[in-house]
C-alpha atoms as a PDB file:
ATOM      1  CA  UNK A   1       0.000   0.000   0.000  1.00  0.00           C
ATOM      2  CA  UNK A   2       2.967   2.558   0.387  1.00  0.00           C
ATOM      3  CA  UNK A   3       3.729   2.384  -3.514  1.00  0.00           C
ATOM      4  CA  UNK A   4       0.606   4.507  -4.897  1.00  0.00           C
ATOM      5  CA  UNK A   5       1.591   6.538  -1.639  1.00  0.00           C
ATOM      6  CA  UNK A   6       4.891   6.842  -2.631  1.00  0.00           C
ATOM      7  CA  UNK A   7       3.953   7.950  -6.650  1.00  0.00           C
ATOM      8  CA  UNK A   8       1.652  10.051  -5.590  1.00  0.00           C
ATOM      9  CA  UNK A   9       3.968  12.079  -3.024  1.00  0.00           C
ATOM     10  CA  UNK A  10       6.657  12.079  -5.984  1.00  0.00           C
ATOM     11  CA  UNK A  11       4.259  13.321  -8.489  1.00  0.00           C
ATOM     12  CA  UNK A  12       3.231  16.448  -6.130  1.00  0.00           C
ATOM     13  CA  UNK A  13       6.613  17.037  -6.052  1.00  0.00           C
ATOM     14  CA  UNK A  14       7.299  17.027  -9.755  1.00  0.00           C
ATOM     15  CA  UNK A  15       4.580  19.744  -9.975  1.00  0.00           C
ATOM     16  CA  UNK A  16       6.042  21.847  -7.398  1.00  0.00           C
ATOM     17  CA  UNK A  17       9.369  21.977  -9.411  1.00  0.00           C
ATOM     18  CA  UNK A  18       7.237  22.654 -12.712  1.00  0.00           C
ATOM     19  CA  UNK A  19       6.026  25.866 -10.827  1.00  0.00           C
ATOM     20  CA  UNK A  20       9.023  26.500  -9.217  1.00  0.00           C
ATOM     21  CA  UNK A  21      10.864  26.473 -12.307  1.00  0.00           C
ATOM     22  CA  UNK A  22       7.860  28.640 -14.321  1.00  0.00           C
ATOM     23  CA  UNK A  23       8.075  31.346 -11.567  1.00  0.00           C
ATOM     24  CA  UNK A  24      11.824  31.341 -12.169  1.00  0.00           C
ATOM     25  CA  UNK A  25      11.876  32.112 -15.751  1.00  0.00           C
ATOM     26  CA  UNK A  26       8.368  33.686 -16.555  1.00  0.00           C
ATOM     27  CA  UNK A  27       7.849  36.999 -15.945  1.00  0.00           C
ATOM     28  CA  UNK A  28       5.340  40.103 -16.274  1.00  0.00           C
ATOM     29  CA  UNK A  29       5.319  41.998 -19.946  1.00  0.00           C
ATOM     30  CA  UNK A  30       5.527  45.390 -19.628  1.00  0.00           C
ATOM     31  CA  UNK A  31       5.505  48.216 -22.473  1.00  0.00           C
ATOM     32  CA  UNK A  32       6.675  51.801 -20.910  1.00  0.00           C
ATOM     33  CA  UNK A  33       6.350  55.060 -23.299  1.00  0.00           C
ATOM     34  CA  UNK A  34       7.224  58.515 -21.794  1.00  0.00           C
ATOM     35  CA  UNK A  35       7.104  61.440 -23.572  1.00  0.00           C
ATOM     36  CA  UNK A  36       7.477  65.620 -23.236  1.00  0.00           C
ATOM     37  CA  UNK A  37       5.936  68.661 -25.393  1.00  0.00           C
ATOM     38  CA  UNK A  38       8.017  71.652 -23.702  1.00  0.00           C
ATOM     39  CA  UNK A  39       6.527  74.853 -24.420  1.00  0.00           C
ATOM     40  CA  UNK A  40       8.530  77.372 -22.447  1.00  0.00           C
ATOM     41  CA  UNK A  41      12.293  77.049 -21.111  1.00  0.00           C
ATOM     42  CA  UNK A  42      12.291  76.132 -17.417  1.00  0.00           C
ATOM     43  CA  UNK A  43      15.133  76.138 -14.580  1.00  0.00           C
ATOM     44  CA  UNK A  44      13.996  75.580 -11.008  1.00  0.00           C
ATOM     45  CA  UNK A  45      16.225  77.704  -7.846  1.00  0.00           C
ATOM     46  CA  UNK A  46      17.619  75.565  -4.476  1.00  0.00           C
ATOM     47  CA  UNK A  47      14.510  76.952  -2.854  1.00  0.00           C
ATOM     48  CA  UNK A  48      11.724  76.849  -5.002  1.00  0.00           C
ATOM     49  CA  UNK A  49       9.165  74.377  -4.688  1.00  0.00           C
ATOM     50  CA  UNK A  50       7.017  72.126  -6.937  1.00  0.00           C
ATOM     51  CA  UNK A  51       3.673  70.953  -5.877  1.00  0.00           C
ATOM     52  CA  UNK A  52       1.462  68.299  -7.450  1.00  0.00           C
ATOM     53  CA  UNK A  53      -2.192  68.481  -7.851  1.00  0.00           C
ATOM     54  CA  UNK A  54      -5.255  65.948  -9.198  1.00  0.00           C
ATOM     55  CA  UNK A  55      -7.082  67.498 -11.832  1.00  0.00           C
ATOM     56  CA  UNK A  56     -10.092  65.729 -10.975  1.00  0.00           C
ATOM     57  CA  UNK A  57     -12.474  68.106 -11.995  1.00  0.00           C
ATOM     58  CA  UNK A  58     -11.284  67.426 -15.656  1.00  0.00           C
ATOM     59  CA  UNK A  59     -11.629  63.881 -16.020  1.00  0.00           C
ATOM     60  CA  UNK A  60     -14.626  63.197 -13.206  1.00  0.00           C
ATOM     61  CA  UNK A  61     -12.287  60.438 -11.829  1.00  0.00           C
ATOM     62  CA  UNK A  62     -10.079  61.314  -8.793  1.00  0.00           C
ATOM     63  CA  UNK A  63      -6.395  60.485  -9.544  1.00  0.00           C
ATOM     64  CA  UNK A  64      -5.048  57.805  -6.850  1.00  0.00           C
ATOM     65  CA  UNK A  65      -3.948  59.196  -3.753  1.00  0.00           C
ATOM     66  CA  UNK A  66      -1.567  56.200  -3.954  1.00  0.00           C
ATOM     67  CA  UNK A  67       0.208  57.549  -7.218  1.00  0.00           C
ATOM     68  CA  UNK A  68       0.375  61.160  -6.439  1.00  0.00           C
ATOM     69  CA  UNK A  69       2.255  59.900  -3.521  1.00  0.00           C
ATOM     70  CA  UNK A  70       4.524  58.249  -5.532  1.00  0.00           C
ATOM     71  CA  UNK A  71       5.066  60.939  -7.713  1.00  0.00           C
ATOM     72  CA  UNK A  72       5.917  63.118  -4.693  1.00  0.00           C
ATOM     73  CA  UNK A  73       8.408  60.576  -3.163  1.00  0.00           C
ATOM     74  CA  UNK A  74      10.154  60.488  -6.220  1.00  0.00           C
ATOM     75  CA  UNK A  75      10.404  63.744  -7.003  1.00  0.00           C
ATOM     76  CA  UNK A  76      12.145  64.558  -3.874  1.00  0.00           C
ATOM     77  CA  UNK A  77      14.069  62.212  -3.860  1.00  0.00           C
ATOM     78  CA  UNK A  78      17.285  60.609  -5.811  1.00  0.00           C
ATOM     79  CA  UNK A  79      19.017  62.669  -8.624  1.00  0.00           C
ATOM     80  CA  UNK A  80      18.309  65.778  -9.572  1.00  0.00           C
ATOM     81  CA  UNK A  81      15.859  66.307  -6.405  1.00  0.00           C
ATOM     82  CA  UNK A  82      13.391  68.806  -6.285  1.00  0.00           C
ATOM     83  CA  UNK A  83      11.387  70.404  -3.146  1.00  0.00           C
ATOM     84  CA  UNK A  84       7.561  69.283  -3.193  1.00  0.00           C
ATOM     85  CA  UNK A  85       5.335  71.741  -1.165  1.00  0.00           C
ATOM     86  CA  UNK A  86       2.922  69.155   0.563  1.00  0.00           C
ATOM     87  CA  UNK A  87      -0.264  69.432  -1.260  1.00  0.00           C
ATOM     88  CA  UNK A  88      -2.441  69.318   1.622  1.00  0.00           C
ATOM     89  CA  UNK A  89      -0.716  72.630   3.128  1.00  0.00           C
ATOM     90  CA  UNK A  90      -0.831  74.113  -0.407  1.00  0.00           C
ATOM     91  CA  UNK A  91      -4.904  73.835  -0.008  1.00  0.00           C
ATOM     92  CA  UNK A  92      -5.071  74.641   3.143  1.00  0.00           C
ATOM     93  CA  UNK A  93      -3.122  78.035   2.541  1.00  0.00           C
ATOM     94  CA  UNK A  94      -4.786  78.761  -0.396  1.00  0.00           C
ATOM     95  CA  UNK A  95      -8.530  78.266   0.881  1.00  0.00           C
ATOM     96  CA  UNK A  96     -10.930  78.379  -1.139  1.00  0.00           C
ATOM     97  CA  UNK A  97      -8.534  78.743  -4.687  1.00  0.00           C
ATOM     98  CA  UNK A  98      -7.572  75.079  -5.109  1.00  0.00           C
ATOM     99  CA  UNK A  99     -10.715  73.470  -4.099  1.00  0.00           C
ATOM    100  CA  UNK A 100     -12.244  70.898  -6.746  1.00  0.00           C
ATOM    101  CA  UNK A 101     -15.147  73.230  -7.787  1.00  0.00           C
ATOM    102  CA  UNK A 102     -13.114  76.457  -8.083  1.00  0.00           C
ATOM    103  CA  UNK A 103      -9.670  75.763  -8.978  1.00  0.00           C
ATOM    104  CA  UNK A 104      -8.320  76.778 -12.013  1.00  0.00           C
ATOM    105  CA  UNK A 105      -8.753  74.721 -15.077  1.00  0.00           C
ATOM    106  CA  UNK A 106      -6.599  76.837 -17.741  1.00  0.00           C
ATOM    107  CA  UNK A 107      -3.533  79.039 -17.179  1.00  0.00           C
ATOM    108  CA  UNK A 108      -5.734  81.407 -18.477  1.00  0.00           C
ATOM    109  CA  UNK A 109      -7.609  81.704 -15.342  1.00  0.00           C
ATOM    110  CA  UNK A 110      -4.067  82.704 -13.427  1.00  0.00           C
ATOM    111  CA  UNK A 111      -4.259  86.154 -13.755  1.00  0.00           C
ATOM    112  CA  UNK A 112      -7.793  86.864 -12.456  1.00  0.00           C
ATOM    113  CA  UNK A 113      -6.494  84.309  -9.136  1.00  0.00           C
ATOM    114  CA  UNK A 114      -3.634  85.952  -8.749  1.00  0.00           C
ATOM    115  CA  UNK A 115      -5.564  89.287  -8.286  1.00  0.00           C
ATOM    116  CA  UNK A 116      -7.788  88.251  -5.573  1.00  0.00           C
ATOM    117  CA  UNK A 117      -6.007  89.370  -2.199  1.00  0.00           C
ATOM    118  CA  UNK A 118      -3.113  87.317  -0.377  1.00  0.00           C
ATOM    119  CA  UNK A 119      -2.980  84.650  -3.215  1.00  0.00           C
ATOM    120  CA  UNK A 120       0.290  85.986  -4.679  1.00  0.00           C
ATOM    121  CA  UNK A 121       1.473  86.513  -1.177  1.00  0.00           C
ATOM    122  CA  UNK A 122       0.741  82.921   0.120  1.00  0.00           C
ATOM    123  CA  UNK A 123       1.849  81.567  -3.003  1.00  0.00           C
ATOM    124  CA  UNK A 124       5.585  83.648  -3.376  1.00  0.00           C
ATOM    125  CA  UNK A 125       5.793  83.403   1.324  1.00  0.00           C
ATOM    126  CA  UNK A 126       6.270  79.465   0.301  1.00  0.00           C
ATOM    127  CA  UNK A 127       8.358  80.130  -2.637  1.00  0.00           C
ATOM    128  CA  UNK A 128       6.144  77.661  -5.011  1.00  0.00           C
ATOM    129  CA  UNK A 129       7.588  78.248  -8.705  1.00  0.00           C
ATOM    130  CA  UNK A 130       5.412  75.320 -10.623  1.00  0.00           C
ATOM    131  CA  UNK A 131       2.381  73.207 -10.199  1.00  0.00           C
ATOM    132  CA  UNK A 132       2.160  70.007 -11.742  1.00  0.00           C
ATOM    133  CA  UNK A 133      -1.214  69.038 -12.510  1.00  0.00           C
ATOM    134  CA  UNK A 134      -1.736  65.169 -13.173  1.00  0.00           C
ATOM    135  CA  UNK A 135      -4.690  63.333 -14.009  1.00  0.00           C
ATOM    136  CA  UNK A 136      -5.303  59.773 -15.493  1.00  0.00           C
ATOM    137  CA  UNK A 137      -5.987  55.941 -14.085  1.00  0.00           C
ATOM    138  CA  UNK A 138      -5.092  52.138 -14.374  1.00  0.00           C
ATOM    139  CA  UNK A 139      -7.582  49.899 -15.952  1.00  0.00           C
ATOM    140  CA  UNK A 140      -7.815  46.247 -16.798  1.00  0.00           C
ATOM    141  CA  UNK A 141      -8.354  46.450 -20.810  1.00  0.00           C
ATOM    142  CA  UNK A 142      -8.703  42.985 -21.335  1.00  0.00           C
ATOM    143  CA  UNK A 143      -8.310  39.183 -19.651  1.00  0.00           C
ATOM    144  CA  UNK A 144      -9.286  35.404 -20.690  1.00  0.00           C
ATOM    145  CA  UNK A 145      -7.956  31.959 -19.606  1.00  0.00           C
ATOM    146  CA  UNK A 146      -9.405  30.431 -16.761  1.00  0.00           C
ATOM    147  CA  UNK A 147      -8.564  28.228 -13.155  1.00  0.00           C
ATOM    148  CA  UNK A 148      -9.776  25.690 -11.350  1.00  0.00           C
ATOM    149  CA  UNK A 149      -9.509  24.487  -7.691  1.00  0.00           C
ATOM    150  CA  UNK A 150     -10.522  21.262  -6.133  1.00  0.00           C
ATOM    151  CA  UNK A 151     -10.213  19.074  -2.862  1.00  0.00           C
ATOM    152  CA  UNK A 152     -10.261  15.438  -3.023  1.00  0.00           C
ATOM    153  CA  UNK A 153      -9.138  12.468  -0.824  1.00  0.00           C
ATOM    154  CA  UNK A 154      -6.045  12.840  -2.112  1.00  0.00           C
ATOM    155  CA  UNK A 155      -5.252  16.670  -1.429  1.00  0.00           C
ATOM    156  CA  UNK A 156      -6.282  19.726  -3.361  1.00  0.00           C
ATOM    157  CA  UNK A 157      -5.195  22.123  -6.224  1.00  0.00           C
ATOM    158  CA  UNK A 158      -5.624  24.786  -8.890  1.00  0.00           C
ATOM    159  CA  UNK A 159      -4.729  24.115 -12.066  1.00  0.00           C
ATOM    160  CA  UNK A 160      -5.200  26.627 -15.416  1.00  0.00           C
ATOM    161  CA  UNK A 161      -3.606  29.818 -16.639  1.00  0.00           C
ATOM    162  CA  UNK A 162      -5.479  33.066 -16.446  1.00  0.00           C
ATOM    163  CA  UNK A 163      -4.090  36.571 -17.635  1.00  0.00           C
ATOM    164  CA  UNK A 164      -5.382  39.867 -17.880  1.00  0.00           C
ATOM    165  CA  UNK A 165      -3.577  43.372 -19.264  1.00  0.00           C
ATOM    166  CA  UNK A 166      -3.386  46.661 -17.919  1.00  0.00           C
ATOM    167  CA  UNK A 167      -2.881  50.105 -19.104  1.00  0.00           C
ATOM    168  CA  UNK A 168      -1.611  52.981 -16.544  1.00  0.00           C
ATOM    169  CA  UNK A 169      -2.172  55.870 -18.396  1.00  0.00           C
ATOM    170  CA  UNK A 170      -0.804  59.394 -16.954  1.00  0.00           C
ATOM    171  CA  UNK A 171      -0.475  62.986 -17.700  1.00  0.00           C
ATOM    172  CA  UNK A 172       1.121  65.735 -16.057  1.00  0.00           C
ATOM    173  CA  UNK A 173       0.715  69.422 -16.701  1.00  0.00           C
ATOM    174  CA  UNK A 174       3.424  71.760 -15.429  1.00  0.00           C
ATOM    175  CA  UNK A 175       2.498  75.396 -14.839  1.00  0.00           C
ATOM    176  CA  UNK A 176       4.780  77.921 -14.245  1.00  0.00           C
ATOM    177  CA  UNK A 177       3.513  80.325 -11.880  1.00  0.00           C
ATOM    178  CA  UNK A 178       6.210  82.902 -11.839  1.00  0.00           C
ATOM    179  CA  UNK A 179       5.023  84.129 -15.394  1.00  0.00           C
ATOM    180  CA  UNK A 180       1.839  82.613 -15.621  1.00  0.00           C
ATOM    181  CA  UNK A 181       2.883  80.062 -18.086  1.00  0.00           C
ATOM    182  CA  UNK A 182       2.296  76.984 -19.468  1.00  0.00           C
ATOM    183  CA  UNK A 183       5.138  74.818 -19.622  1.00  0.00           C
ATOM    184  CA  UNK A 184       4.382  72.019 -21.093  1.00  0.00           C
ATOM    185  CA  UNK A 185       3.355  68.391 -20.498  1.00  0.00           C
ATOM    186  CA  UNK A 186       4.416  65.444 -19.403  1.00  0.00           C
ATOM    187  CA  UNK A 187       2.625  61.858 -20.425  1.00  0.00           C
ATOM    188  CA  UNK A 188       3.802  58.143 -19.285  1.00  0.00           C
ATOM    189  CA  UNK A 189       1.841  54.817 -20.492  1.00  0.00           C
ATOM    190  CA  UNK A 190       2.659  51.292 -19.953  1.00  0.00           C
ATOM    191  CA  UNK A 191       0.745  48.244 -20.910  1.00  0.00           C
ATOM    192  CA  UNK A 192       1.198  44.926 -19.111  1.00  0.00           C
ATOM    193  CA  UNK A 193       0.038  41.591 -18.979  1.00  0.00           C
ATOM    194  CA  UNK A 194      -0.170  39.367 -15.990  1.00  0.00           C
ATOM    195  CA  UNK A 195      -0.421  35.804 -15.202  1.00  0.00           C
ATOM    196  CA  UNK A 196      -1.353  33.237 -13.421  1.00  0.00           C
ATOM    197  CA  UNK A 197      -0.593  29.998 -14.139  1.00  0.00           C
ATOM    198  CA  UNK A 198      -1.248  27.068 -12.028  1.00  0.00           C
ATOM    199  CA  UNK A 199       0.145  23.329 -11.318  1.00  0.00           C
ATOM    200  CA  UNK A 200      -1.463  22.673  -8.081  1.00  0.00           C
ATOM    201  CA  UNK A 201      -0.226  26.206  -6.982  1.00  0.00           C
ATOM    202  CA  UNK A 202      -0.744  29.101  -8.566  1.00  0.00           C
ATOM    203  CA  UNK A 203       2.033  31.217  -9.073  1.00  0.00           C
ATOM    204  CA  UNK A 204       0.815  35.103  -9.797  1.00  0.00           C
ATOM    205  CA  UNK A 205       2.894  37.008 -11.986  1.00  0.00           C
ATOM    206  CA  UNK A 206       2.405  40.822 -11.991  1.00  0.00           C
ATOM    207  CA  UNK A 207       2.381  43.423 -14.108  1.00  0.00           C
ATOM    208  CA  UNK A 208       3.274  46.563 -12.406  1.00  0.00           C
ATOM    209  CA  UNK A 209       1.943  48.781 -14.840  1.00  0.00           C
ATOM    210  CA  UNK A 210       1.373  51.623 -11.914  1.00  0.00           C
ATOM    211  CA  UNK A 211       4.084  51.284  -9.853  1.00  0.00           C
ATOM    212  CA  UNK A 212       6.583  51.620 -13.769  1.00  0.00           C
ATOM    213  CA  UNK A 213       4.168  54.636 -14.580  1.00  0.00           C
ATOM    214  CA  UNK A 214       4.879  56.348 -11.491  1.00  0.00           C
ATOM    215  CA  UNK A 215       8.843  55.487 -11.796  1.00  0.00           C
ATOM    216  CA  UNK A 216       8.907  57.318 -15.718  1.00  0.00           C
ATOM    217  CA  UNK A 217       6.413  60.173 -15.375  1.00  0.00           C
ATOM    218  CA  UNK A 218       8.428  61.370 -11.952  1.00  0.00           C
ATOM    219  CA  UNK A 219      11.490  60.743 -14.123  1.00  0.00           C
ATOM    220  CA  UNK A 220      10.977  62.538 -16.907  1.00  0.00           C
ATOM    221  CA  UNK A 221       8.850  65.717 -14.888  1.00  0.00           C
ATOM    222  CA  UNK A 222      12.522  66.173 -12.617  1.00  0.00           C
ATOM    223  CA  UNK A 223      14.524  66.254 -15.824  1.00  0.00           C
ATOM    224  CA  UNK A 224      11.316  68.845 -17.741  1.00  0.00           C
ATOM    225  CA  UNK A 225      11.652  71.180 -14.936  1.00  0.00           C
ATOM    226  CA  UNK A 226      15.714  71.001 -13.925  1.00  0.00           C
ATOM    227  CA  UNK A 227      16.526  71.390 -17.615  1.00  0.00           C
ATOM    228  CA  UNK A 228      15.992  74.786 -18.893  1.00  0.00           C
ATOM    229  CA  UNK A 229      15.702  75.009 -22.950  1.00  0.00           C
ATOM    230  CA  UNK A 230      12.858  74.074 -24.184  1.00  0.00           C
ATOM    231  CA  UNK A 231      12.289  70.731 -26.281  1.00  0.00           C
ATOM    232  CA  UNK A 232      13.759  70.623 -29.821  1.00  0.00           C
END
């Protein structure tokens, strides 16, 4: 009676290799394009500040907290480092001017803000030379494949593939508030596709898509503002 015992315990760990060996060598497809349209030069002094805005009112979808964060960490961070004004003191100070419903939603609109009293003041007391305005999401565009679980007598598993892609899809608009310009804009989109195959275990495979959109857009907006001349 030990023999089926035996193959059975030897086949388990056949699969277990199979996955570990799968997990090993497969991983997540990921397509990353950043790009920059520079209108105006730029340049950025030691104690100037950048701060970074959801343009929700545009798009009717709040960006993720989540990514703005990330956008801030990085920003502030590694080379080329900028100061980021925390965007919850930004508001605060600049109650009621950066609310959803009566923010600004052109560059246009700068002048007549910047005539109402104390919003130049609060603006130049904390030394804020741009605002980066981002906007955009992460959605699942497609999927297919399917899983299985069971239990038996013998033990339990999954076995199947499943996948699905996603598309992180962000834009960043850089305004200059020392002239009331437009600088330019900053856009980052990666594709990925995930998996999950499975050989009694399933073995998830991730994409990243928001986490590598986060990484170029903060990237590229460092190197927009730090270097000066305009794109060619």
């Amino acid at each position: 009676m030990s023999k089926p015992e035996t193959f059975r315990t030897g086949s388990m760990h056949l699969r277990l290799c199979a996955i570990i060996i799968l997990a090993g060598t497969v991983s997540a497809c990921m397509t990353t394009r950043v790009e920059e349209m520079k209108d105006t030069a730029t340049g950025i002094g030691a104690e100037e500040s950048v701060v970074i805005l959801a343009t929700s009112y545009h798009t009717g979808n709040e960006t993720e907290d989540g990514f703005l964060d990330c956008i801030s960490d990085r920003i502030k961070s590694g080379k080329s480092s900028l100061n980021v004004y925390p965007e919850s003191e930004f508001r605060d100070a600049l109650f009621p001017w950066f609310e959803p419903r009566t923010a600004p939603h052109g560059i246009e609109d700068l002048p007549e803000l910047f005539s109402r009293p104390g919003v130049s003041e609060r603006i130049r007391e904390r030394k804020i030379r741009y605002i980066v305005w981002v906007n955009g999401d992460t959605d699942q565009t497609s999927g297919g494949g399917s899983l299985s679980c069971a239990i038996g007598p013998g033990g339990g598993g999954c076995f199947g593939l499943a996948w699905w892609e996603n598309e992180s899809a962000y834009q960043a608009a850089v305004w200059d508030l020392e002239d009331s310009t437009h600088a330019g804009i900053v856009k980052a989109n990666v594709t990925g596709t995930s998996v999950i195959p499975a050989i009694v275990i399933p073995v998830p495979i991730i994409a990243r898509t928001q986490a590598a959109a986060c990484k170029g857009l903060a990237n590229q907006l460092k190197a927009f503002i730090v270097n000066e001349g305009p794109s060619t």
